[in-house]
PDB file of N, CA and C in Angstrom:
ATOM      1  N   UNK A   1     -27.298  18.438 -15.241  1.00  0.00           N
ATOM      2  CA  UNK A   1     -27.783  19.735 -15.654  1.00  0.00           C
ATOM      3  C   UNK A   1     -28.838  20.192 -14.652  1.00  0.00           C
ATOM      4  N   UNK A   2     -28.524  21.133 -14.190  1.00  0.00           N
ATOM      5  CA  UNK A   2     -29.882  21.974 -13.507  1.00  0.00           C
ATOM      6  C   UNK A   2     -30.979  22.863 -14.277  1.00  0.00           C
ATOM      7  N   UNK A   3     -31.835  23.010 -13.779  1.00  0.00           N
ATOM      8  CA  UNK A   3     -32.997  23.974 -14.628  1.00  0.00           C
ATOM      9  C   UNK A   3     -33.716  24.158 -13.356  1.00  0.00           C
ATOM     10  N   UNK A   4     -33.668  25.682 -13.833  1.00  0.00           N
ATOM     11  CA  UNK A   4     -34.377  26.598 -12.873  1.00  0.00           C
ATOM     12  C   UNK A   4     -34.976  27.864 -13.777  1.00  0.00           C
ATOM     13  N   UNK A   5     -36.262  27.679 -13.169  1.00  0.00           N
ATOM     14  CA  UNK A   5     -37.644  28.716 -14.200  1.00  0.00           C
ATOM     15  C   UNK A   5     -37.329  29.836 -12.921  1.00  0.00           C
ATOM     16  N   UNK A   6     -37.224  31.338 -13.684  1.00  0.00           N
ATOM     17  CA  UNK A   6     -37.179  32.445 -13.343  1.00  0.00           C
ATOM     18  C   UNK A   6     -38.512  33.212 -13.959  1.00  0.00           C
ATOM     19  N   UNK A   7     -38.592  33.492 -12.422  1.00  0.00           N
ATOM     20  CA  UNK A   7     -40.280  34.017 -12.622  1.00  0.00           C
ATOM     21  C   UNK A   7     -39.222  35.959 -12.849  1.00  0.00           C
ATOM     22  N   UNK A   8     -39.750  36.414 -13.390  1.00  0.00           N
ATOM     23  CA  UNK A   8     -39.062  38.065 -13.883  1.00  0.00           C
ATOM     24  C   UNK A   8     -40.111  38.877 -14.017  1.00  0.00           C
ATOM     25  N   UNK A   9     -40.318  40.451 -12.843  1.00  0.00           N
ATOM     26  CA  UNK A   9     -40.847  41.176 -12.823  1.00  0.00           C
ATOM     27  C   UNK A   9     -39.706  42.197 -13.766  1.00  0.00           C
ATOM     28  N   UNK A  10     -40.295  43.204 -14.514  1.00  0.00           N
ATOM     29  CA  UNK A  10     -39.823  44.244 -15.512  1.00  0.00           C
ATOM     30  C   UNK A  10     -40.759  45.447 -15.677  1.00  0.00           C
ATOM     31  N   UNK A  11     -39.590  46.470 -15.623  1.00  0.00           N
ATOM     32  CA  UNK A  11     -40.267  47.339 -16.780  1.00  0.00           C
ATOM     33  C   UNK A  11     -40.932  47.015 -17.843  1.00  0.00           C
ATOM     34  N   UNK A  12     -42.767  47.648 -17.809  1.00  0.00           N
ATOM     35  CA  UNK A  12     -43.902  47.324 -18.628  1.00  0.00           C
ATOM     36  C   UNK A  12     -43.020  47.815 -20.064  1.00  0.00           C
ATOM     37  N   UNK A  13     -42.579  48.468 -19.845  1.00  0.00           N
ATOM     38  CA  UNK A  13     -42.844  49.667 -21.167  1.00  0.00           C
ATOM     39  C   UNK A  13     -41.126  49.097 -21.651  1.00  0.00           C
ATOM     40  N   UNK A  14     -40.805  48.083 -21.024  1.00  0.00           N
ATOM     41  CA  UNK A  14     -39.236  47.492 -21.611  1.00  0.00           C
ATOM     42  C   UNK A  14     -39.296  46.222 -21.683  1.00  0.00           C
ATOM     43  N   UNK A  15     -40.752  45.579 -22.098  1.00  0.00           N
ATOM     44  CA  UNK A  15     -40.548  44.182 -21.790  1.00  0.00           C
ATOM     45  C   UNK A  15     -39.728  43.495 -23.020  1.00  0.00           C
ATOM     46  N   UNK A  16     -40.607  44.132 -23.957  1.00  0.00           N
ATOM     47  CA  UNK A  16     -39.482  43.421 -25.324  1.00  0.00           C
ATOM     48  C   UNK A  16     -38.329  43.424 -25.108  1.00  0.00           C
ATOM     49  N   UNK A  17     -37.527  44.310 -24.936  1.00  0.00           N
ATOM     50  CA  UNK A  17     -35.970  44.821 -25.067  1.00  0.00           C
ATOM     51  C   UNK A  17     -35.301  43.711 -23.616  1.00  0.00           C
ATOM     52  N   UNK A  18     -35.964  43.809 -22.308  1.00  0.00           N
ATOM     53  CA  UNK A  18     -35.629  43.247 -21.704  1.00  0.00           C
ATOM     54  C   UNK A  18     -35.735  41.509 -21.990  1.00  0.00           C
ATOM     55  N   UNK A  19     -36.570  40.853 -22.479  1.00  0.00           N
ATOM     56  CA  UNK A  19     -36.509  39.759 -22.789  1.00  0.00           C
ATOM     57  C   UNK A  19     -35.517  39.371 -23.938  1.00  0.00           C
ATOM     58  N   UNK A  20     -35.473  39.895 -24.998  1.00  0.00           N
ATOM     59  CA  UNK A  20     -34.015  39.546 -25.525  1.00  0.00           C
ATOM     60  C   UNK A  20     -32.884  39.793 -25.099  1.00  0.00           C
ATOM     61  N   UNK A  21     -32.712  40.782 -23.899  1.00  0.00           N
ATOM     62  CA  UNK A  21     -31.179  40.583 -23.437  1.00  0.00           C
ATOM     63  C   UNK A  21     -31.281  39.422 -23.041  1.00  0.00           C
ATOM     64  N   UNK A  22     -32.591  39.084 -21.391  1.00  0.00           N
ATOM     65  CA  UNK A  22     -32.105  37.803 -21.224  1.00  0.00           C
ATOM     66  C   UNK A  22     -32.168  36.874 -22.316  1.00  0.00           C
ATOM     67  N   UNK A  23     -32.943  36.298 -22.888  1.00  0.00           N
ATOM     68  CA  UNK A  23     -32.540  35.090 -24.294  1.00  0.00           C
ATOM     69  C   UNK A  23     -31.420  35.150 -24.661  1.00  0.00           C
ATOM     70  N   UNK A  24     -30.228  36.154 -24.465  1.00  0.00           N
ATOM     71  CA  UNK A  24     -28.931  36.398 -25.261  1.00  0.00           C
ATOM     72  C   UNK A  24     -28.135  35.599 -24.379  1.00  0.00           C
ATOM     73  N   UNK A  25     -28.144  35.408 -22.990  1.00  0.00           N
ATOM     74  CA  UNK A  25     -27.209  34.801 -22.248  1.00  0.00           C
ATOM     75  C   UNK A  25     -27.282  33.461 -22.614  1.00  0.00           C
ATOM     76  N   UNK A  26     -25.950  33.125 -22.497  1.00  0.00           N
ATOM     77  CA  UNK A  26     -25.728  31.457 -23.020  1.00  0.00           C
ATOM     78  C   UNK A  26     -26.695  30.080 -22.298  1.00  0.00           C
ATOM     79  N   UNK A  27     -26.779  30.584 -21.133  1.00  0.00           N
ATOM     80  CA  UNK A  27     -27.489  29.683 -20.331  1.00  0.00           C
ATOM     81  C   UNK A  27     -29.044  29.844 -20.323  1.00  0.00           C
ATOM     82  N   UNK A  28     -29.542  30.266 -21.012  1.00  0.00           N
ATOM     83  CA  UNK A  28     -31.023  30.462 -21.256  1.00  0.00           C
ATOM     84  C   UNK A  28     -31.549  30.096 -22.158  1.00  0.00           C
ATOM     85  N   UNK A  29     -32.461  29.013 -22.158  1.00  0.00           N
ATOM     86  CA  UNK A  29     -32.861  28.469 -23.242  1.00  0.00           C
ATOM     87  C   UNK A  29     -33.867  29.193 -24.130  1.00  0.00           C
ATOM     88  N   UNK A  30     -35.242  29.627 -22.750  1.00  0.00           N
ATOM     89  CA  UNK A  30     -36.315  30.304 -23.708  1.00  0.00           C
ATOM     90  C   UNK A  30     -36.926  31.123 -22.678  1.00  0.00           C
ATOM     91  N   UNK A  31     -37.278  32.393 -23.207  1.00  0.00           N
ATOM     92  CA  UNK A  31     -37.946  33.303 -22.912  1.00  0.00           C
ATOM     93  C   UNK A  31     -39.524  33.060 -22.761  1.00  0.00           C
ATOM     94  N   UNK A  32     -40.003  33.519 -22.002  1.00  0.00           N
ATOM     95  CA  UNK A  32     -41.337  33.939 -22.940  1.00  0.00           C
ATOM     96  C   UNK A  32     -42.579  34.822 -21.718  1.00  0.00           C
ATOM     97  N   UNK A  33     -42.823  35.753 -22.701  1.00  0.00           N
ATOM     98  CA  UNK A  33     -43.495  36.957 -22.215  1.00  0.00           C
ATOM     99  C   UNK A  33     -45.042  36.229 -21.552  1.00  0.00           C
ATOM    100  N   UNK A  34     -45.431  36.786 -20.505  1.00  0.00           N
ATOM    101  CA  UNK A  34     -46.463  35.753 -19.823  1.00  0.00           C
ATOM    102  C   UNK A  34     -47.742  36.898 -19.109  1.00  0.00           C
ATOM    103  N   UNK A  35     -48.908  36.714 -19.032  1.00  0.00           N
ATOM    104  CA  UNK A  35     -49.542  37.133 -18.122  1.00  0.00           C
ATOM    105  C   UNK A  35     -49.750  36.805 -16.872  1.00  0.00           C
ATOM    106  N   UNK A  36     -50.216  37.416 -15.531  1.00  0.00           N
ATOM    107  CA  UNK A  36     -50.039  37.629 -14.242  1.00  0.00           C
ATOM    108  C   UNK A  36     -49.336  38.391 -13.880  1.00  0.00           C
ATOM    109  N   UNK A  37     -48.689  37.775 -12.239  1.00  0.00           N
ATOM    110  CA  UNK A  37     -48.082  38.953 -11.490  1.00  0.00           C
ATOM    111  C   UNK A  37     -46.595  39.336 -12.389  1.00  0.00           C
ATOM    112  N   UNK A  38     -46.094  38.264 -13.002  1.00  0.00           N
ATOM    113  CA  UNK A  38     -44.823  38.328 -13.471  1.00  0.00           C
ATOM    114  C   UNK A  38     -45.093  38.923 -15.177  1.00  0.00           C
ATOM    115  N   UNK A  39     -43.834  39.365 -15.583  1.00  0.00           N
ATOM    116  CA  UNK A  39     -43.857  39.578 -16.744  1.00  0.00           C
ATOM    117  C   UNK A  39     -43.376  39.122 -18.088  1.00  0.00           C
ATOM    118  N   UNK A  40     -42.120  37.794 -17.392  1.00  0.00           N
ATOM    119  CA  UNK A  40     -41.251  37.461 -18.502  1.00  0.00           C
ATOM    120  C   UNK A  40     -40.789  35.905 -17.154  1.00  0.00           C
ATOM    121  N   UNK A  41     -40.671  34.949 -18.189  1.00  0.00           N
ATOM    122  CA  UNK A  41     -40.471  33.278 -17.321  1.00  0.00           C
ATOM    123  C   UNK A  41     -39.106  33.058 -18.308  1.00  0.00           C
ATOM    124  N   UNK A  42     -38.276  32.789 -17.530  1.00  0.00           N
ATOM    125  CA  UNK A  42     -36.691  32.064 -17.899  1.00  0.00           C
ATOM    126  C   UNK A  42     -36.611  30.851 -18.050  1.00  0.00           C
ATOM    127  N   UNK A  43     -36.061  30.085 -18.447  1.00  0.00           N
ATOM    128  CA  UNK A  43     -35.707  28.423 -18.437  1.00  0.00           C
ATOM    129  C   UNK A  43     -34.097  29.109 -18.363  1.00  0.00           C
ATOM    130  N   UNK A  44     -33.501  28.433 -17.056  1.00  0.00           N
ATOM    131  CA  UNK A  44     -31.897  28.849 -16.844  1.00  0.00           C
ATOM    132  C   UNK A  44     -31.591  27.247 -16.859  1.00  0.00           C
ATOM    133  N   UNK A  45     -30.609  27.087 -17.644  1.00  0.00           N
ATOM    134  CA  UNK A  45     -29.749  25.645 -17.584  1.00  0.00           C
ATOM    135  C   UNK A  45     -28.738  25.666 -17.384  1.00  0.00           C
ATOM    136  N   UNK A  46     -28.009  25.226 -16.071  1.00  0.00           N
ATOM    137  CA  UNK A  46     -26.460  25.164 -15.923  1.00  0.00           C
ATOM    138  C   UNK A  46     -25.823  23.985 -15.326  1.00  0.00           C
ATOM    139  N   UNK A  47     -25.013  24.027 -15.182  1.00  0.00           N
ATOM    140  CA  UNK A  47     -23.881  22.545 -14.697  1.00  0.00           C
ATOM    141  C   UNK A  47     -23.866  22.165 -13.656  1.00  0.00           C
ATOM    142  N   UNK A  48     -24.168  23.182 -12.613  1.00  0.00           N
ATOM    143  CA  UNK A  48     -23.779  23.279 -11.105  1.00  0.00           C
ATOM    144  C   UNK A  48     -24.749  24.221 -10.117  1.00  0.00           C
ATOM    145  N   UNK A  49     -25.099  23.625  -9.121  1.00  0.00           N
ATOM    146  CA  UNK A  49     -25.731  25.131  -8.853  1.00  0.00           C
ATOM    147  C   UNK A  49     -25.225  26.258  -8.370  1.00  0.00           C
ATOM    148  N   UNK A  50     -24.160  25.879  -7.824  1.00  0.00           N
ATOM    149  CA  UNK A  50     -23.090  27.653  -8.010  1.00  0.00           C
ATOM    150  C   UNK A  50     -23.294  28.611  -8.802  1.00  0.00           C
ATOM    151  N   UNK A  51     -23.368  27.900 -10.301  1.00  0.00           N
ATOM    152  CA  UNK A  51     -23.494  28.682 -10.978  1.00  0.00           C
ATOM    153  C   UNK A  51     -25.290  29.158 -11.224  1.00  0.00           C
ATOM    154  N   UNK A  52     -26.346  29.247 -10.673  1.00  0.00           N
ATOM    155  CA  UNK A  52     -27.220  29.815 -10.314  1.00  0.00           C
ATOM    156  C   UNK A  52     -26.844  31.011 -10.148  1.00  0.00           C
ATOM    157  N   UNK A  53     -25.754  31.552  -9.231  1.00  0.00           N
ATOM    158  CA  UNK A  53     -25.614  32.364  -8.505  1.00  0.00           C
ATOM    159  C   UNK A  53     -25.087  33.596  -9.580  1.00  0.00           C
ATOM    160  N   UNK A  54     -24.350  33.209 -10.602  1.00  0.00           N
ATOM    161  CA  UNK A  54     -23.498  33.873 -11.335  1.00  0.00           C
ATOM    162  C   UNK A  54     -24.641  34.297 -12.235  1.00  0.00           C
ATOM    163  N   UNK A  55     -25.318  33.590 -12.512  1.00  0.00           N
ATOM    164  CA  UNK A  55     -26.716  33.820 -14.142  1.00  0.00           C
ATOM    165  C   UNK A  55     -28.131  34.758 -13.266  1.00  0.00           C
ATOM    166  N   UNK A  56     -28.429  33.868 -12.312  1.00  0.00           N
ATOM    167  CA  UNK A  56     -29.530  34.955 -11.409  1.00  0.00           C
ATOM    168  C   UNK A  56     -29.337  36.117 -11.105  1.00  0.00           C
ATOM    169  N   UNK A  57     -28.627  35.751  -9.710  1.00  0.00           N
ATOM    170  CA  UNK A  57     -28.400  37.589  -9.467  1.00  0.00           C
ATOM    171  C   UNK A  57     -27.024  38.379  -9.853  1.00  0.00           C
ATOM    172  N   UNK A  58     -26.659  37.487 -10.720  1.00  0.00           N
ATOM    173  CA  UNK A  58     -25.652  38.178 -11.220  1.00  0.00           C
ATOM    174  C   UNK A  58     -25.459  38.499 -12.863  1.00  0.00           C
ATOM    175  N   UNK A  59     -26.479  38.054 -13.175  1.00  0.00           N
ATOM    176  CA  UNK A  59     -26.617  38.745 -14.881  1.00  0.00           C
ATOM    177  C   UNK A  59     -28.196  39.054 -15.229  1.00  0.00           C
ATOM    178  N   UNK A  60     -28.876  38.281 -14.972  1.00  0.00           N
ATOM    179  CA  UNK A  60     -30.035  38.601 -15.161  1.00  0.00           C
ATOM    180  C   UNK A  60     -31.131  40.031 -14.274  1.00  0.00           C
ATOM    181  N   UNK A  61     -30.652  40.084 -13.068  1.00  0.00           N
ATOM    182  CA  UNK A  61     -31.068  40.919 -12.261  1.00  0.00           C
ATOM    183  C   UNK A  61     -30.321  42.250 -12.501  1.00  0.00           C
ATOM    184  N   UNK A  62     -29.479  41.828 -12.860  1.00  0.00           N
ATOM    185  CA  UNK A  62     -28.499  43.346 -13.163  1.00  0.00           C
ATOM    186  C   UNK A  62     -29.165  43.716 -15.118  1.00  0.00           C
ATOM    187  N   UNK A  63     -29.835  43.452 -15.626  1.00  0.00           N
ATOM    188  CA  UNK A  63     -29.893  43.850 -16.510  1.00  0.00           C
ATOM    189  C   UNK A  63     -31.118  45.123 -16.326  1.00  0.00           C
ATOM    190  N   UNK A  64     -31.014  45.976 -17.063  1.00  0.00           N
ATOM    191  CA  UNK A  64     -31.588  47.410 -16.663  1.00  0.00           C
ATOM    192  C   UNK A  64     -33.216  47.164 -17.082  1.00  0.00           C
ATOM    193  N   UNK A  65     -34.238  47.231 -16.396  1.00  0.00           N
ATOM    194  CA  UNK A  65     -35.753  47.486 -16.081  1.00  0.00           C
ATOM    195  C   UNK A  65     -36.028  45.840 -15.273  1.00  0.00           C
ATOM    196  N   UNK A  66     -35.013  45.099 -14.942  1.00  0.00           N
ATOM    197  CA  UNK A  66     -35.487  43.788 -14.608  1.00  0.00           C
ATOM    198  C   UNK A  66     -35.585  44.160 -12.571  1.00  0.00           C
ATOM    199  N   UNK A  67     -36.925  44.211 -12.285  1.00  0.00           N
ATOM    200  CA  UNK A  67     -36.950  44.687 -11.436  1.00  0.00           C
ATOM    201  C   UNK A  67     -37.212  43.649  -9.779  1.00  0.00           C
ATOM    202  N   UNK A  68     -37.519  42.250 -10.253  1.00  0.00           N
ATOM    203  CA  UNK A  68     -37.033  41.416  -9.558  1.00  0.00           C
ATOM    204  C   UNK A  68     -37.395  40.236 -10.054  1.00  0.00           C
ATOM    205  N   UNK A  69     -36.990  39.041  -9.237  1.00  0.00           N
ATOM    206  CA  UNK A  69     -36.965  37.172  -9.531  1.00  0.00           C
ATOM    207  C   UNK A  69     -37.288  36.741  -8.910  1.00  0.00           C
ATOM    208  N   UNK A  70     -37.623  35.664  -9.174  1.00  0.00           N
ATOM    209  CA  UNK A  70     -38.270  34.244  -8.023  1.00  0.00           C
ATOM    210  C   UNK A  70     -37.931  33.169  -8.847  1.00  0.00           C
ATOM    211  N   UNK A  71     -36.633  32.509  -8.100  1.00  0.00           N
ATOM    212  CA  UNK A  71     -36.589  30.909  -8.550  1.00  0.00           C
ATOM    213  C   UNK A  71     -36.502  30.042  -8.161  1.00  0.00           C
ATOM    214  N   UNK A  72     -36.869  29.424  -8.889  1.00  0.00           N
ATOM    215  CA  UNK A  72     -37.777  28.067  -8.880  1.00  0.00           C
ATOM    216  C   UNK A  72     -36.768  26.940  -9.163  1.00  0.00           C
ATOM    217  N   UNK A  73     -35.974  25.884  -8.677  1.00  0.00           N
ATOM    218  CA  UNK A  73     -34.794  24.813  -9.129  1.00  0.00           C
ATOM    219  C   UNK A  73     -36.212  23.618  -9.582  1.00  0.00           C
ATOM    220  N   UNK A  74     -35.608  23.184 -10.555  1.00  0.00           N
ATOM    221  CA  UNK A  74     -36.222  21.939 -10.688  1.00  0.00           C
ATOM    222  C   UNK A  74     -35.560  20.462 -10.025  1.00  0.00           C
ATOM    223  N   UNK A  75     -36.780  19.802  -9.942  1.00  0.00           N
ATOM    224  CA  UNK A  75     -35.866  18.361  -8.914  1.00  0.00           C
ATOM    225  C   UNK A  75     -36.016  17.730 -10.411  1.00  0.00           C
ATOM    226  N   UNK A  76     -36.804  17.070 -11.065  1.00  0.00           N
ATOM    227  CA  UNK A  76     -36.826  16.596 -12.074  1.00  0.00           C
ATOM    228  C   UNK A  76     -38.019  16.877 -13.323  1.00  0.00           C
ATOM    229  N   UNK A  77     -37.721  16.158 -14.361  1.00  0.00           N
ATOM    230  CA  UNK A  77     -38.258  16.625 -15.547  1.00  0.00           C
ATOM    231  C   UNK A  77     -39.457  15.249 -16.015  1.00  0.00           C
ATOM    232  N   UNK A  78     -40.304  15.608 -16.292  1.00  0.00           N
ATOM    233  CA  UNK A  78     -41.192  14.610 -16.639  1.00  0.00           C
ATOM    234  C   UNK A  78     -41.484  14.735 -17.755  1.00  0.00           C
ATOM    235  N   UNK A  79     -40.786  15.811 -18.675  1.00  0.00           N
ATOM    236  CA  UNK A  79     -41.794  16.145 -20.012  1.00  0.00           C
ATOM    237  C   UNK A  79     -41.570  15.073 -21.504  1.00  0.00           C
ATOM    238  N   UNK A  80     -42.521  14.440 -22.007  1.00  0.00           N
ATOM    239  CA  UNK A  80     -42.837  13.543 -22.755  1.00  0.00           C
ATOM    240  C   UNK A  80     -41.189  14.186 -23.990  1.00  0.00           C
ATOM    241  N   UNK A  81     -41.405  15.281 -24.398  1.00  0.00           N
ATOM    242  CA  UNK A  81     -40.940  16.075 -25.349  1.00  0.00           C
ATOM    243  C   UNK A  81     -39.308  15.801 -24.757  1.00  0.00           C
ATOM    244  N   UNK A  82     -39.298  16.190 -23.618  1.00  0.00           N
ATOM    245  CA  UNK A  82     -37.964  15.855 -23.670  1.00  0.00           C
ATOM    246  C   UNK A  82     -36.869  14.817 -23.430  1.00  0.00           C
ATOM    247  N   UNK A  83     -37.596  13.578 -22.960  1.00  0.00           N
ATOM    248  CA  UNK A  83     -37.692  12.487 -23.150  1.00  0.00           C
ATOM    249  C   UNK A  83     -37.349  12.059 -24.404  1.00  0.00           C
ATOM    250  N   UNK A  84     -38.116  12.311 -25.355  1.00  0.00           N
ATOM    251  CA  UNK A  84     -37.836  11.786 -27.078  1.00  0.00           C
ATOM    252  C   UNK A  84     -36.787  12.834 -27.167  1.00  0.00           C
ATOM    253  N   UNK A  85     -36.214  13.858 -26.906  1.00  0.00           N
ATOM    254  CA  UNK A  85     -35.068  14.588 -27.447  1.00  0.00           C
ATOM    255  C   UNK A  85     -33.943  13.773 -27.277  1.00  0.00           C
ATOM    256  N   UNK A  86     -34.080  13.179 -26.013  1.00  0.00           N
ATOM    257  CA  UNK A  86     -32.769  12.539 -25.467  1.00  0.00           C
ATOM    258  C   UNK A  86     -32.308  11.155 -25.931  1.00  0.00           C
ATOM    259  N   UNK A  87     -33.336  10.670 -26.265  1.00  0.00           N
ATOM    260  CA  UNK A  87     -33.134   9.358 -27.170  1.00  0.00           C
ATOM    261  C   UNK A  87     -33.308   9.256 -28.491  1.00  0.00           C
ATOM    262  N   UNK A  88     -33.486  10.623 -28.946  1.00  0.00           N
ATOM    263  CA  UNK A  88     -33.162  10.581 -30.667  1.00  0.00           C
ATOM    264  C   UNK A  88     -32.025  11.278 -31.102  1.00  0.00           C
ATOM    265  N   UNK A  89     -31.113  11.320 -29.852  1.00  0.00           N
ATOM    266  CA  UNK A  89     -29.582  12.277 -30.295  1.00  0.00           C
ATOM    267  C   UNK A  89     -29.296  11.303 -30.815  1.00  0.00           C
ATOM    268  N   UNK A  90     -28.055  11.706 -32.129  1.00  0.00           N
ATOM    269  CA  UNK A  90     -27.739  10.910 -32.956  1.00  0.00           C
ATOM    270  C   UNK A  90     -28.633  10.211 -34.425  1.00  0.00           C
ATOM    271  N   UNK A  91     -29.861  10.272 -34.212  1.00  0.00           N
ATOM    272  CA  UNK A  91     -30.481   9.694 -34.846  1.00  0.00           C
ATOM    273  C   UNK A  91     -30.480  10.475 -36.390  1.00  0.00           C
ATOM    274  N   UNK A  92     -30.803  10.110 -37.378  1.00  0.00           N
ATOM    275  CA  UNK A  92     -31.150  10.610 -38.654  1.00  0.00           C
ATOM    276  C   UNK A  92     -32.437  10.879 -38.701  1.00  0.00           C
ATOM    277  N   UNK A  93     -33.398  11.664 -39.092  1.00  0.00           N
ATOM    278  CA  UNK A  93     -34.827  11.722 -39.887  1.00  0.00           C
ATOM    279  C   UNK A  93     -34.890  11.598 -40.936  1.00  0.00           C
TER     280      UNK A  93
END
């Protein structure tokens, strides 16, 4: 699996509307509206990185007030949280 954080400049005055289109695409895990230069951060997860190509500038950039990107591929994941996700698949609580 790849993961790549999309930094997303937008229309101020469309940020809501624009952040749930992207959240709607299958390959996006989570949104979330941010302060600084950017306005809205992606988590993109896909199979291949080809397919980068198809979700970046080809769905996300095309969506109307998204006015540009910067991404970021991840090499690897260190996070405690997701670590325990992966070894409690299957498990019962």
């Amino acid at each position: 699996m790849i993961t790549a954080i999309v930094l997303i400049k937008t229309s101020v005055d469309r940020i809501p509307e624009i952040a749930e289109s992207i959240a709607a695409l299958d390959c996006v895990s989570e949104v979330f509206s941010v302060t600084g230069t950017y306005d809205l951060i992606a988590m993109v997860r896909v199979k291949a990185h080809d397919d980068l190509a198809d979700v970046i500038p080809g769905r996300i950039s095309k969506i109307q007030g998204v006015l540009a990107t910067d991404t970021h591929v991840a090499f690897r994941t260190y996070s405690q949280h997701d670590l325990e996700a992966a070894f409690a698949i299957g498990l019962d609580n």
